[in-house]
PDB file of N, CA and C in Angstrom:
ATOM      1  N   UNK A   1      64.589  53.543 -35.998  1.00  0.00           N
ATOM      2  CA  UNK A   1      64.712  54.864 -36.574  1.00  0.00           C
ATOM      3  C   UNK A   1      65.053  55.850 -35.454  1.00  0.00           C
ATOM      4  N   UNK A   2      65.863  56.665 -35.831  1.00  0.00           N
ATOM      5  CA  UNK A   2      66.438  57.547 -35.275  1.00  0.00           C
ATOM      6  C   UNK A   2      65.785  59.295 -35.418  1.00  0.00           C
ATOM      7  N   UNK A   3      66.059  59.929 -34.756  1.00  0.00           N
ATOM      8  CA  UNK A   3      65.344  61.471 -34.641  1.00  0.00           C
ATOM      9  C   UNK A   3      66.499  62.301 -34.267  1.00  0.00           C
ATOM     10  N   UNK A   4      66.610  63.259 -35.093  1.00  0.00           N
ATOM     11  CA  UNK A   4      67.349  64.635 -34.028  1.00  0.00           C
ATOM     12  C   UNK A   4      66.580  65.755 -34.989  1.00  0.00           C
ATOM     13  N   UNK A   5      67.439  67.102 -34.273  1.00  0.00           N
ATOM     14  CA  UNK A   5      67.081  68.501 -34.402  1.00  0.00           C
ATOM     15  C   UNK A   5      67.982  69.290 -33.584  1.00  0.00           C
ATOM     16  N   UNK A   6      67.367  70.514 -33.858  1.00  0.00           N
ATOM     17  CA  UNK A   6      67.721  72.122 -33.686  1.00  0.00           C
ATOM     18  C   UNK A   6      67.072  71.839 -32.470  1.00  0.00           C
ATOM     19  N   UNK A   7      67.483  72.094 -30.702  1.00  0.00           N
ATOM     20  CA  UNK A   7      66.899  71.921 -29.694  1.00  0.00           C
ATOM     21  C   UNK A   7      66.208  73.552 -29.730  1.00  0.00           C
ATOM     22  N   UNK A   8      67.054  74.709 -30.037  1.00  0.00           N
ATOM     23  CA  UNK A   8      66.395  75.999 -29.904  1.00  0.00           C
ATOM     24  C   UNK A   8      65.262  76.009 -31.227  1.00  0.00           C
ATOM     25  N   UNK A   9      65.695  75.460 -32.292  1.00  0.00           N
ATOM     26  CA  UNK A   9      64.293  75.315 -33.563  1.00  0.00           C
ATOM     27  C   UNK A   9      63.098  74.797 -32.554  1.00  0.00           C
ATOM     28  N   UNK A  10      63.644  73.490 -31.943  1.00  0.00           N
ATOM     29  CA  UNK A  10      62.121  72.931 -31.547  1.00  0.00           C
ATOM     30  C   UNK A  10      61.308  74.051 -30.756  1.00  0.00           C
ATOM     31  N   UNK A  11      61.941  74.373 -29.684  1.00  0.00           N
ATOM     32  CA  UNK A  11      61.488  75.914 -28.987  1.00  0.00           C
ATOM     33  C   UNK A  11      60.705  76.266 -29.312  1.00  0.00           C
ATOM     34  N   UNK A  12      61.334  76.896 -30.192  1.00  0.00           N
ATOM     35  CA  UNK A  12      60.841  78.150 -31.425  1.00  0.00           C
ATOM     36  C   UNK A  12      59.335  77.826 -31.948  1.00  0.00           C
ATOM     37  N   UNK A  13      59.282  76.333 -32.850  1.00  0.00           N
ATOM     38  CA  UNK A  13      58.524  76.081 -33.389  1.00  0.00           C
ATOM     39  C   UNK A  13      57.723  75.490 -32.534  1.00  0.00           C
ATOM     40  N   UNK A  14      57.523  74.793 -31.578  1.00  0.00           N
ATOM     41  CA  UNK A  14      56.179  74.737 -30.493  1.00  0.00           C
ATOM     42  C   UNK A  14      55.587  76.403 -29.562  1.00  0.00           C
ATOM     43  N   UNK A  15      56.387  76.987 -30.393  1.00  0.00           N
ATOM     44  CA  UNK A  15      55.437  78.115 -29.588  1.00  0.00           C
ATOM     45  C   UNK A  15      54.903  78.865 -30.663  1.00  0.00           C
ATOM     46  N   UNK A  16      55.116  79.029 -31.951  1.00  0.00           N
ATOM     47  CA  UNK A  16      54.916  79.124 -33.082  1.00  0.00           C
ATOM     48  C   UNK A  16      53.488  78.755 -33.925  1.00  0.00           C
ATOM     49  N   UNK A  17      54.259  77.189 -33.334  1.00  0.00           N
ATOM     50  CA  UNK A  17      53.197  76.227 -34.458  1.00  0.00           C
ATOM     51  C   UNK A  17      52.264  75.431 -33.723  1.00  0.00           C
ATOM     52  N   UNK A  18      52.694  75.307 -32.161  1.00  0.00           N
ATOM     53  CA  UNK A  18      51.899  74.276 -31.330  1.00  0.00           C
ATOM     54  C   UNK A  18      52.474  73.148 -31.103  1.00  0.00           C
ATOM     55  N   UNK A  19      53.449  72.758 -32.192  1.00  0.00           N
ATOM     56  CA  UNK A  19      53.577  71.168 -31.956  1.00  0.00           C
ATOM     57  C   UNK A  19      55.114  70.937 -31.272  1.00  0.00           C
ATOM     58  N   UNK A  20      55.882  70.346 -31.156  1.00  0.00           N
ATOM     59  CA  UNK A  20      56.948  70.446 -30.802  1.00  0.00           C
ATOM     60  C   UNK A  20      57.561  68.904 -31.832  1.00  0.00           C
ATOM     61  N   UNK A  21      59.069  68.787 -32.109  1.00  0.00           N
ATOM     62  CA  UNK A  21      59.349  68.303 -32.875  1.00  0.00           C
ATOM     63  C   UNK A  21      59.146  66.505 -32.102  1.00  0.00           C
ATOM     64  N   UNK A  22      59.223  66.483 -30.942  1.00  0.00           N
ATOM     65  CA  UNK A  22      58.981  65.267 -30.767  1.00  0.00           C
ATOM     66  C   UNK A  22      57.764  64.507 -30.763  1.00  0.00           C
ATOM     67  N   UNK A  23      56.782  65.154 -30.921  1.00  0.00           N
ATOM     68  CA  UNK A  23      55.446  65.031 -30.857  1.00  0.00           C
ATOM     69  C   UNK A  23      54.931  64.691 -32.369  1.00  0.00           C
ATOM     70  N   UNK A  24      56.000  65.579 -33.548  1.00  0.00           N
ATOM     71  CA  UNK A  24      55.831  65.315 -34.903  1.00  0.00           C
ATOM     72  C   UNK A  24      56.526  64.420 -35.424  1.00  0.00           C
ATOM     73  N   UNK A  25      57.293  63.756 -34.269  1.00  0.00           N
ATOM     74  CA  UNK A  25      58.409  62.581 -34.035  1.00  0.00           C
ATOM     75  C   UNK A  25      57.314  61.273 -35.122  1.00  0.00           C
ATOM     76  N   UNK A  26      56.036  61.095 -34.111  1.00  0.00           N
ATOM     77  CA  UNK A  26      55.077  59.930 -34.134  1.00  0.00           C
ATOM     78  C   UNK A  26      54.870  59.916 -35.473  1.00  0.00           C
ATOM     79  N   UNK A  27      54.906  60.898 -36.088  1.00  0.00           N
ATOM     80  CA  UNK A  27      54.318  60.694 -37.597  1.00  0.00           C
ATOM     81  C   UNK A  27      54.992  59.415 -38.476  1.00  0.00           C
ATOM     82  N   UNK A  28      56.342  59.064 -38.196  1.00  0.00           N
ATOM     83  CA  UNK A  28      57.035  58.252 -38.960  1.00  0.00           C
ATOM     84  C   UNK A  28      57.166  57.023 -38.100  1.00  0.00           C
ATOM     85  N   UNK A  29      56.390  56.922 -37.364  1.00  0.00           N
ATOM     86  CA  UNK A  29      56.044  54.959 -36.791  1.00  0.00           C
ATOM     87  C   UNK A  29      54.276  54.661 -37.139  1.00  0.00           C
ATOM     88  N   UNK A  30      53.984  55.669 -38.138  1.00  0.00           N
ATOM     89  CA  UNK A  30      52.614  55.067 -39.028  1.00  0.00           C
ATOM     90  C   UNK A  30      53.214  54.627 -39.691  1.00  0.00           C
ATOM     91  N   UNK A  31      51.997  54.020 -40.636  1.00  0.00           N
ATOM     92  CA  UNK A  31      52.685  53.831 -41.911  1.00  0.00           C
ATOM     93  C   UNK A  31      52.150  54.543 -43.141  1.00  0.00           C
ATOM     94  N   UNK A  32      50.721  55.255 -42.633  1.00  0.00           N
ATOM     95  CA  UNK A  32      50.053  56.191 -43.734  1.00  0.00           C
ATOM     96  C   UNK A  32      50.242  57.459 -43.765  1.00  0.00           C
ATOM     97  N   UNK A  33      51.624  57.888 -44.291  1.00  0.00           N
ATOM     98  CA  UNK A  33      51.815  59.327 -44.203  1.00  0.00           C
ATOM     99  C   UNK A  33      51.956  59.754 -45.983  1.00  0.00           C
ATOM    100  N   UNK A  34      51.649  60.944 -46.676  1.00  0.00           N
ATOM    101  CA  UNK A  34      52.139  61.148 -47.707  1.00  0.00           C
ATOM    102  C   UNK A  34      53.023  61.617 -47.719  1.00  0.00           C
ATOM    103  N   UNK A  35      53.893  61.459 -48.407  1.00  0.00           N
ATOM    104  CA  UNK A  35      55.280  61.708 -48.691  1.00  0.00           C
ATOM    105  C   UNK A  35      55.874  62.469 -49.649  1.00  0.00           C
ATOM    106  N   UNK A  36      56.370  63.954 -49.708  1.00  0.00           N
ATOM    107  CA  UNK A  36      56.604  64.912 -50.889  1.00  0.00           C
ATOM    108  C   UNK A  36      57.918  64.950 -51.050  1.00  0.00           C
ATOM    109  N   UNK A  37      58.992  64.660 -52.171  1.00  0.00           N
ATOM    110  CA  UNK A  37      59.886  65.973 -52.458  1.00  0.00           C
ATOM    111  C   UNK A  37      60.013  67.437 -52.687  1.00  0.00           C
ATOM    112  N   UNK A  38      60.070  67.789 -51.732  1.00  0.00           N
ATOM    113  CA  UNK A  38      60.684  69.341 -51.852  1.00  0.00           C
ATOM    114  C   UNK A  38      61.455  69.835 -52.342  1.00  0.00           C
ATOM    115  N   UNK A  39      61.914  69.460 -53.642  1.00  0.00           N
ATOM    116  CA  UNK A  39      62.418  70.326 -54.663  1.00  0.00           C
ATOM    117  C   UNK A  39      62.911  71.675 -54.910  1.00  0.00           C
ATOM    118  N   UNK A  40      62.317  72.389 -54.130  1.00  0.00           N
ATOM    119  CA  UNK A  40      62.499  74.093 -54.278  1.00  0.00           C
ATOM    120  C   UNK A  40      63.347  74.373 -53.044  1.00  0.00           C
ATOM    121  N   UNK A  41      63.941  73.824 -51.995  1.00  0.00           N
ATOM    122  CA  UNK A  41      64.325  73.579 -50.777  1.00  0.00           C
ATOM    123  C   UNK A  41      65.428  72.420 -50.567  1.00  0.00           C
ATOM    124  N   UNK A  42      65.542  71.949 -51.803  1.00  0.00           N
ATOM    125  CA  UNK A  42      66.565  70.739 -51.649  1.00  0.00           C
ATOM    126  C   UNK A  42      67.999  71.128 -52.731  1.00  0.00           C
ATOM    127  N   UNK A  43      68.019  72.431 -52.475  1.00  0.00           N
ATOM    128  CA  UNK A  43      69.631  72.483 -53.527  1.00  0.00           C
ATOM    129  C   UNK A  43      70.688  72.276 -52.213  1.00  0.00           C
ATOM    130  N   UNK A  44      70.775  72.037 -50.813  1.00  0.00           N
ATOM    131  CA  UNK A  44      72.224  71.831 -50.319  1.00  0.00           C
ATOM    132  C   UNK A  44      71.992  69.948 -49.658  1.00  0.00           C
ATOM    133  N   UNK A  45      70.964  70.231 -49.132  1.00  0.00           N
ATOM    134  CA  UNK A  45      70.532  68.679 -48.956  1.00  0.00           C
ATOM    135  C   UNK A  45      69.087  68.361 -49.697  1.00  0.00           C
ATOM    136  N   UNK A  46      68.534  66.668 -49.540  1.00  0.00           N
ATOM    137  CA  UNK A  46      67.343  66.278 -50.242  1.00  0.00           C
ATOM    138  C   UNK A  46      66.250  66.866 -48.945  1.00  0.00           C
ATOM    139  N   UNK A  47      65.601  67.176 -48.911  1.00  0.00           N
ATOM    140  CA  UNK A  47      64.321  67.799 -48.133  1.00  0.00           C
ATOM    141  C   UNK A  47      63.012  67.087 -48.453  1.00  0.00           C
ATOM    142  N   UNK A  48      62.139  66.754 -47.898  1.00  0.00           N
ATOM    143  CA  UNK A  48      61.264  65.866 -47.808  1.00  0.00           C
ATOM    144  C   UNK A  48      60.119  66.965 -46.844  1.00  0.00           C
ATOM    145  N   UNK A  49      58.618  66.663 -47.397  1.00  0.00           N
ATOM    146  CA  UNK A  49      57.136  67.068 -46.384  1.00  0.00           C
ATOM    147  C   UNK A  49      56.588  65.470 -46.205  1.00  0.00           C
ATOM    148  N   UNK A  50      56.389  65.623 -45.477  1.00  0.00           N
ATOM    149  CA  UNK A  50      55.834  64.268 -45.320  1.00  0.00           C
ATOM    150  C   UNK A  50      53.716  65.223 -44.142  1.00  0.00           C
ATOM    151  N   UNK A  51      52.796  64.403 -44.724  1.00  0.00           N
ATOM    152  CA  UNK A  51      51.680  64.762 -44.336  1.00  0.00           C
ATOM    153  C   UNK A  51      50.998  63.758 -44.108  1.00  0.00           C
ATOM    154  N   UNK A  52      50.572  63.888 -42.520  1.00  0.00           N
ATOM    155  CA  UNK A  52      50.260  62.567 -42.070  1.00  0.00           C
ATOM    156  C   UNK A  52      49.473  62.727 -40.480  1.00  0.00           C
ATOM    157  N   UNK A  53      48.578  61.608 -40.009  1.00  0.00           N
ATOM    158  CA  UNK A  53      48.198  61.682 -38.292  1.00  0.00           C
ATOM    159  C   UNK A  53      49.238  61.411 -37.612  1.00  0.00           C
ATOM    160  N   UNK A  54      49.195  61.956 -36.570  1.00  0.00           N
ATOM    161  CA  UNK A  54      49.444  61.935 -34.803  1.00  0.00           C
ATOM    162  C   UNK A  54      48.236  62.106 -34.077  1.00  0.00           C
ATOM    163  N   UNK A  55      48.692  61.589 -32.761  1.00  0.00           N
ATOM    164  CA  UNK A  55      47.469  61.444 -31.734  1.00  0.00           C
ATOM    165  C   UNK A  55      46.621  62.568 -31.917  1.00  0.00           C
ATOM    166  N   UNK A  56      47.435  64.027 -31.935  1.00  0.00           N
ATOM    167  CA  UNK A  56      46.238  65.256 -31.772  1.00  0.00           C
ATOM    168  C   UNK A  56      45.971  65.853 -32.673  1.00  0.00           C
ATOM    169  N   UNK A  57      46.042  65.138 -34.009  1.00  0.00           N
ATOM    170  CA  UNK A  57      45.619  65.543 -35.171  1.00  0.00           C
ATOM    171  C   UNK A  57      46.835  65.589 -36.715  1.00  0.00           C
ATOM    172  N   UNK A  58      46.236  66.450 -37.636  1.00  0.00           N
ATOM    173  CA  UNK A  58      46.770  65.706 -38.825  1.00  0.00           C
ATOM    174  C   UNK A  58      48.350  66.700 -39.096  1.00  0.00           C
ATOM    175  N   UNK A  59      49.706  66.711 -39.320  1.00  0.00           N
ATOM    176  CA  UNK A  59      50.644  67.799 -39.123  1.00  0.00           C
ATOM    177  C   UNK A  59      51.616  67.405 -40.588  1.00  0.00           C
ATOM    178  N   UNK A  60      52.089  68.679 -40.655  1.00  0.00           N
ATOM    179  CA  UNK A  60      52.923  68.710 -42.012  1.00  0.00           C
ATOM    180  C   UNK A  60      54.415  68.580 -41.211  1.00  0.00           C
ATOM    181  N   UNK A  61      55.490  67.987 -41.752  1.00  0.00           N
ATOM    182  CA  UNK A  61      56.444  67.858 -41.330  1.00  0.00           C
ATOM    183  C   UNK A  61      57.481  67.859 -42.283  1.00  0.00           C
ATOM    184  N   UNK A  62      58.408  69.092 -42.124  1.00  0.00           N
ATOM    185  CA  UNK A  62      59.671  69.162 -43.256  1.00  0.00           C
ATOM    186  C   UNK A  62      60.989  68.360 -42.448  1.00  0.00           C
ATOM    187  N   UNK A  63      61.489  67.632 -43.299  1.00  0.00           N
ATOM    188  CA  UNK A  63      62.784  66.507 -42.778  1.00  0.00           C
ATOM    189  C   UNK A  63      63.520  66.679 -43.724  1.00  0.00           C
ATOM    190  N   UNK A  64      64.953  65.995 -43.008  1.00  0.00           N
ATOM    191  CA  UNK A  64      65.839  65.444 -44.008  1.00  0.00           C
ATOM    192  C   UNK A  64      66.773  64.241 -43.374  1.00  0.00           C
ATOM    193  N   UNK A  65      66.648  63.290 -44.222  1.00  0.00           N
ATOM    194  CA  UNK A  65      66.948  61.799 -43.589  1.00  0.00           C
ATOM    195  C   UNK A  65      69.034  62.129 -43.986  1.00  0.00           C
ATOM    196  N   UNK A  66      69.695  61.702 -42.572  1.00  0.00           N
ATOM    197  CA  UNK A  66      70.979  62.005 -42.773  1.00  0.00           C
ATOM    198  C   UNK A  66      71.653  60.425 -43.116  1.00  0.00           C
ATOM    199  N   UNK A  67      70.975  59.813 -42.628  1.00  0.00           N
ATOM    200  CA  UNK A  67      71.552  58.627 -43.024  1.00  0.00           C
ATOM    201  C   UNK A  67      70.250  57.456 -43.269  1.00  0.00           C
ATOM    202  N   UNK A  68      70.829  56.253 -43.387  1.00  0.00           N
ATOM    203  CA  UNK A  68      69.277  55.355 -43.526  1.00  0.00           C
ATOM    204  C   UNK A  68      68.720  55.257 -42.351  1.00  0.00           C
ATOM    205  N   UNK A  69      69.124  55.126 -41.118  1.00  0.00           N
ATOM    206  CA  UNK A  69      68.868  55.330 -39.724  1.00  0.00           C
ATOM    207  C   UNK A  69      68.139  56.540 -39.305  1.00  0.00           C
ATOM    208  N   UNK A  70      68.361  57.589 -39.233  1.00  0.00           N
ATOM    209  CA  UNK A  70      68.540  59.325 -38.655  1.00  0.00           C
ATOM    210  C   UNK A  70      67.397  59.836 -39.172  1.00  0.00           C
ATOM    211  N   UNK A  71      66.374  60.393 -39.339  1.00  0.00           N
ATOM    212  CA  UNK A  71      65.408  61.613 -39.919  1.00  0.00           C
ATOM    213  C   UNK A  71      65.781  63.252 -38.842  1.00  0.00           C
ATOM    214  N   UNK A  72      66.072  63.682 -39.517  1.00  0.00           N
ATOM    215  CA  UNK A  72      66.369  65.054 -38.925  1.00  0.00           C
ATOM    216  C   UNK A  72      65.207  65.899 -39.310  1.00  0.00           C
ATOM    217  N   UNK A  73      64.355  66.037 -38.642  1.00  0.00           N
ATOM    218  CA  UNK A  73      63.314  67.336 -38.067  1.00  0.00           C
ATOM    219  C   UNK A  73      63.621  68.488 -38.290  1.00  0.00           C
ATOM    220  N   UNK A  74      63.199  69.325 -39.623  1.00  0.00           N
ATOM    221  CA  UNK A  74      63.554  70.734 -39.415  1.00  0.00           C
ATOM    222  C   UNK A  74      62.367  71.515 -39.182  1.00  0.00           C
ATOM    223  N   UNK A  75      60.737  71.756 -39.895  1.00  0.00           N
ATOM    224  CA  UNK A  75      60.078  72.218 -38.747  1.00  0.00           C
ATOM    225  C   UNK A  75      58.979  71.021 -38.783  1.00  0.00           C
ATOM    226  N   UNK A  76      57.791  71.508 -38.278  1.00  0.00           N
ATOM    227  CA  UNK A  76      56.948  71.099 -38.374  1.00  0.00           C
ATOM    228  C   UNK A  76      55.509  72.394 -37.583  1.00  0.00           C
ATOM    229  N   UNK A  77      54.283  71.483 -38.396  1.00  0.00           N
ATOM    230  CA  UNK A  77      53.321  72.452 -37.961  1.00  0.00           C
ATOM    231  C   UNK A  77      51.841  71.309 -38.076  1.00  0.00           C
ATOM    232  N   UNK A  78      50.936  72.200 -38.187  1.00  0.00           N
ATOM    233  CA  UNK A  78      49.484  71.311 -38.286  1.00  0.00           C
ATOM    234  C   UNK A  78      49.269  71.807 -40.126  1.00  0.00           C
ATOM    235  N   UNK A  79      48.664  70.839 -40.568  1.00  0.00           N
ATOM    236  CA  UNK A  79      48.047  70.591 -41.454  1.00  0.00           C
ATOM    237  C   UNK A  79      47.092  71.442 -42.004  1.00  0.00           C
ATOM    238  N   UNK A  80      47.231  72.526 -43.223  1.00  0.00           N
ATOM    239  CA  UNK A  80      46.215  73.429 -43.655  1.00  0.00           C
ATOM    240  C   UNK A  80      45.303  72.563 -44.086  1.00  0.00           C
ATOM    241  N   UNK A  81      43.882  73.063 -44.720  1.00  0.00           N
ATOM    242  CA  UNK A  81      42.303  72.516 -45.475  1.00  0.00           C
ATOM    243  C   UNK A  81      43.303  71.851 -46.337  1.00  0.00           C
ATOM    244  N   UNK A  82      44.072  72.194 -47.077  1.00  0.00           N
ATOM    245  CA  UNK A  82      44.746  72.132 -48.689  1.00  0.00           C
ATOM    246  C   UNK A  82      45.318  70.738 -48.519  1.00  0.00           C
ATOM    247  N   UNK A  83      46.171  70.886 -47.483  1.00  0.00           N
ATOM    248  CA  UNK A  83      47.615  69.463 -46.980  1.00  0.00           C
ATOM    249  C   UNK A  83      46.530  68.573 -46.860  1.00  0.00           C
ATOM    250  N   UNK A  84      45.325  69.052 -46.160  1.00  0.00           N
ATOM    251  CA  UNK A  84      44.448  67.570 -45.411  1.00  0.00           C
ATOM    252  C   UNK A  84      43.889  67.000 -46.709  1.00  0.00           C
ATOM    253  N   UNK A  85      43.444  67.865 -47.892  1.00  0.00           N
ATOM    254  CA  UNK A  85      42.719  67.301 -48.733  1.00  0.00           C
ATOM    255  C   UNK A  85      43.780  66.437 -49.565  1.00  0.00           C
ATOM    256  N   UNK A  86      44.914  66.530 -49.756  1.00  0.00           N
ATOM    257  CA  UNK A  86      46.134  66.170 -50.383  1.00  0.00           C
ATOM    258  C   UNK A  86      46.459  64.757 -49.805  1.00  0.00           C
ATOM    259  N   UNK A  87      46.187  64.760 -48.755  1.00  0.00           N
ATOM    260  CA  UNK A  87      46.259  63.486 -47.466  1.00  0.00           C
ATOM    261  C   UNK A  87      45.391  62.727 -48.136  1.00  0.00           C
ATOM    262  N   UNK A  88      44.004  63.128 -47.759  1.00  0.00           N
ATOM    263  CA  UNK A  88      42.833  62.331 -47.937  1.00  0.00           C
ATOM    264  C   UNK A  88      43.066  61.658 -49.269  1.00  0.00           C
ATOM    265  N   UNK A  89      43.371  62.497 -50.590  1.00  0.00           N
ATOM    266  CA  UNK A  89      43.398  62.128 -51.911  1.00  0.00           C
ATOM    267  C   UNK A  89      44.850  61.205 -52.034  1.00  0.00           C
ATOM    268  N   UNK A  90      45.520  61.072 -51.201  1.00  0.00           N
ATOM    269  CA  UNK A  90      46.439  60.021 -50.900  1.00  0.00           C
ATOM    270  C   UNK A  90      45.911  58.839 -50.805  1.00  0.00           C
ATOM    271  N   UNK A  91      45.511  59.110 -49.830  1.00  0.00           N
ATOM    272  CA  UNK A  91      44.540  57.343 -48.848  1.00  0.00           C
ATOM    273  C   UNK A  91      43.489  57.129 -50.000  1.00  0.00           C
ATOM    274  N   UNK A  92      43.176  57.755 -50.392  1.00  0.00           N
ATOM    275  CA  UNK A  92      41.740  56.903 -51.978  1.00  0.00           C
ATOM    276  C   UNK A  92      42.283  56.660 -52.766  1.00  0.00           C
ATOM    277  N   UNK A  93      43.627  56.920 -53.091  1.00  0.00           N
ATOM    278  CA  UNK A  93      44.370  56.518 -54.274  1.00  0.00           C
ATOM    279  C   UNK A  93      44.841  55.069 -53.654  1.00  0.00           C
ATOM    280  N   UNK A  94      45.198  54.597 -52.323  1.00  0.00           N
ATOM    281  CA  UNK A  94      45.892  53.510 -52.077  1.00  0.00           C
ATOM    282  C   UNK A  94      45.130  51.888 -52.137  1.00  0.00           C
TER     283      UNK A  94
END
């Protein structure tokens, strides 16, 4: 699997959000992440949240896969009470 991005987005969003996009990279070599369509965000491409661990805790991550290879990183951040409980109620459902 493949990764890119916005090098000035990533910037942006590790000073922002804390995390930087390569760091929210790790989320997609688990295998327990939940996985959303974003619907309200997907009229020019499909958009995807995916909510899931990394080493320094639990992070929300908006993507869009360009090919079957590629996930393209558009932001990412840490995980509100709400996302984590959404997580958790993931993993008891599995």
């Amino acid at each position: 699997m493949r990764f890119s991005w916005d090098e000035q987005k990533n910037a942006a969003n590790k000073k922002n959000h804390g995390v930087s996009f390569e760091e929210a990279s790790e989320l997609f070599l688990s295998e327990g992440y939940l996985e959303i369509f974003d619907e309200a965000h997907s009229l020019d491409e499909d958009r995807f949240i995916a909510v899931g661990p990394i080493k320094r805790g639990l992070v929300l991550v908006v993507y869009t896969e360009r090919d079957l290879e590629t996930v393209r990183i558009v932001s990412a951040r840490w995980a509100t009470k709400r996302e984590a409980g959404m997580y958790q109620d993931y993993l008891g459902g599995k």
